[in-house]
Each structure stands twice: as structure tokens, then as C-alpha cells.
C-alpha atoms as a PDB file:
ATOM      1  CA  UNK A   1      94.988  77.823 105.588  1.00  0.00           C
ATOM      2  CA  UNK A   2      92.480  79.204 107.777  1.00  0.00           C
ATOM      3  CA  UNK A   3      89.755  77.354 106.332  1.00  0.00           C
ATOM      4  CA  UNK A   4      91.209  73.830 107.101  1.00  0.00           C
ATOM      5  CA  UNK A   5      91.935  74.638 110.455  1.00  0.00           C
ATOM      6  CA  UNK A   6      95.948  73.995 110.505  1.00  0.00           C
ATOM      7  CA  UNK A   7      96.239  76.598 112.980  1.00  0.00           C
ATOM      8  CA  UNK A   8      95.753  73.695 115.505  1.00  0.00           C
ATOM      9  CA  UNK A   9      98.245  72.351 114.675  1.00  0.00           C
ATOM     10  CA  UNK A  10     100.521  76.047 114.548  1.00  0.00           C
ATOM     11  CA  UNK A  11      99.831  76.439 118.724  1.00  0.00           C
ATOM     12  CA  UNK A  12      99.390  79.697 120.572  1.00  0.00           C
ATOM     13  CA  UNK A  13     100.906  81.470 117.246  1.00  0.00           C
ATOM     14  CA  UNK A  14      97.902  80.085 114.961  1.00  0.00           C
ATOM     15  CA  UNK A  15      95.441  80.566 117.311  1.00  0.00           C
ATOM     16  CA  UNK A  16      96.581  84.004 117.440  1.00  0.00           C
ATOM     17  CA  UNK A  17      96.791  84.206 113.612  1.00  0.00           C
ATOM     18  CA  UNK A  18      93.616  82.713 113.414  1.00  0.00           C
ATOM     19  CA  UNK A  19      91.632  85.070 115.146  1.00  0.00           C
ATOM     20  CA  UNK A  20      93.764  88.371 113.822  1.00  0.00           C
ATOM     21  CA  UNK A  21      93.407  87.722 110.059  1.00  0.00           C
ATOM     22  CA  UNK A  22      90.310  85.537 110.286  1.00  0.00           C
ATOM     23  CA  UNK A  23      88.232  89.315 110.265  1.00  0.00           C
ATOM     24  CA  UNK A  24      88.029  91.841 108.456  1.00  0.00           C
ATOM     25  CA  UNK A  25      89.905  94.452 110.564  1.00  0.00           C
ATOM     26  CA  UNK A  26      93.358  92.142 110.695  1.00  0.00           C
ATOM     27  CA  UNK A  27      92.699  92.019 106.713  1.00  0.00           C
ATOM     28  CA  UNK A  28      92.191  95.901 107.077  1.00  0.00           C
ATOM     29  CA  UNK A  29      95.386  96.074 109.190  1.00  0.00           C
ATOM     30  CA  UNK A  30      97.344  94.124 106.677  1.00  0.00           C
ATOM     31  CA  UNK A  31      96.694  95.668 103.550  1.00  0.00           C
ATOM     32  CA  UNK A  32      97.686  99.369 105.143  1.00  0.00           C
ATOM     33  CA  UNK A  33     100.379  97.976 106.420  1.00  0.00           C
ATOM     34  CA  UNK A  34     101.733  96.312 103.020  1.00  0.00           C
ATOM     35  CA  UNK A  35     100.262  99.633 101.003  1.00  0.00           C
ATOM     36  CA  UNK A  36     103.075 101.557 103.430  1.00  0.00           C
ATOM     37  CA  UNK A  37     105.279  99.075 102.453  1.00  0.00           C
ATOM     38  CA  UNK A  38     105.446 100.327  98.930  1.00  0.00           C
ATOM     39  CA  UNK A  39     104.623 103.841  99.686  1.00  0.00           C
ATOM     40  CA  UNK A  40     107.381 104.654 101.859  1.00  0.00           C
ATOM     41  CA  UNK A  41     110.201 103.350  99.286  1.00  0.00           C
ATOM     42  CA  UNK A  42     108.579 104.606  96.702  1.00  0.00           C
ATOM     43  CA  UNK A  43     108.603 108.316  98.209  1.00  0.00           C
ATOM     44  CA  UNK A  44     112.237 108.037  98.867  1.00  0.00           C
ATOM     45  CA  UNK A  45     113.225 106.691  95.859  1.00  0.00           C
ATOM     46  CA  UNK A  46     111.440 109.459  94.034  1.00  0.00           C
ATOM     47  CA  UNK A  47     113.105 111.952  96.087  1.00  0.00           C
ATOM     48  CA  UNK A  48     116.453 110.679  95.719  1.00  0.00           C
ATOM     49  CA  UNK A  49     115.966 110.392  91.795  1.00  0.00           C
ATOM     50  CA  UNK A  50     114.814 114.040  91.792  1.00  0.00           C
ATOM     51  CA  UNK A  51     118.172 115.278  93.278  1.00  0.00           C
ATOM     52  CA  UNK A  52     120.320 113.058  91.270  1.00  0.00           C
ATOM     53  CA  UNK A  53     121.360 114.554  87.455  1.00  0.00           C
ATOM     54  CA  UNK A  54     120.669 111.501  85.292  1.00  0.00           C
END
């Protein structure tokens, strides 16, 4: 999507987009952000599993 240059066509939001993920520290930002995503469920769900008498 970048590529083809629909963020024209996406206004002030694409443009922003655009320049955010278009480098390599918005695709840095993202993929901590979606590894904390998992981690944080992940962590509770263990926790709560551990407690719990299966």
C-alpha cells in the first residue's frame, strides 16, 4: 500500500501513515508493540493457569 502511493488518496491520516511505517523505526515501533501484545496475555494467562487446580 505504501508502494503505490494510496496514501494520497487516505489524507492527513496516510500521509501520516506514510511517513511513520514507511522507516524502519515505525516498523521497529510496531513489532514491540504487537510482541507486547502477545506477551502481556500470555503472562497472565500463565499465571492464572498456575493458581487454578486443573
Amino acid at each position: 500500500m505504501l508502494q503505490m502511493d494510496v496514501s494520497a488518496l487516505m489524507g492527513y491520516t496516510g500521509a501520516l501513515y506514510k511517513d511513520f511505517f514507511g522507516n524502519s523505526t515505525g516498523i521497529l515501533f510496531t513489532g514491540l508493540i504487537m510482541l507486547i501484545w502477545i506477551l502481556i496475555p500470555l503472562g497472565l494467562a500463565i499465571r492464572v493457569f498456575k493458581r487454578k487446580d486443573l
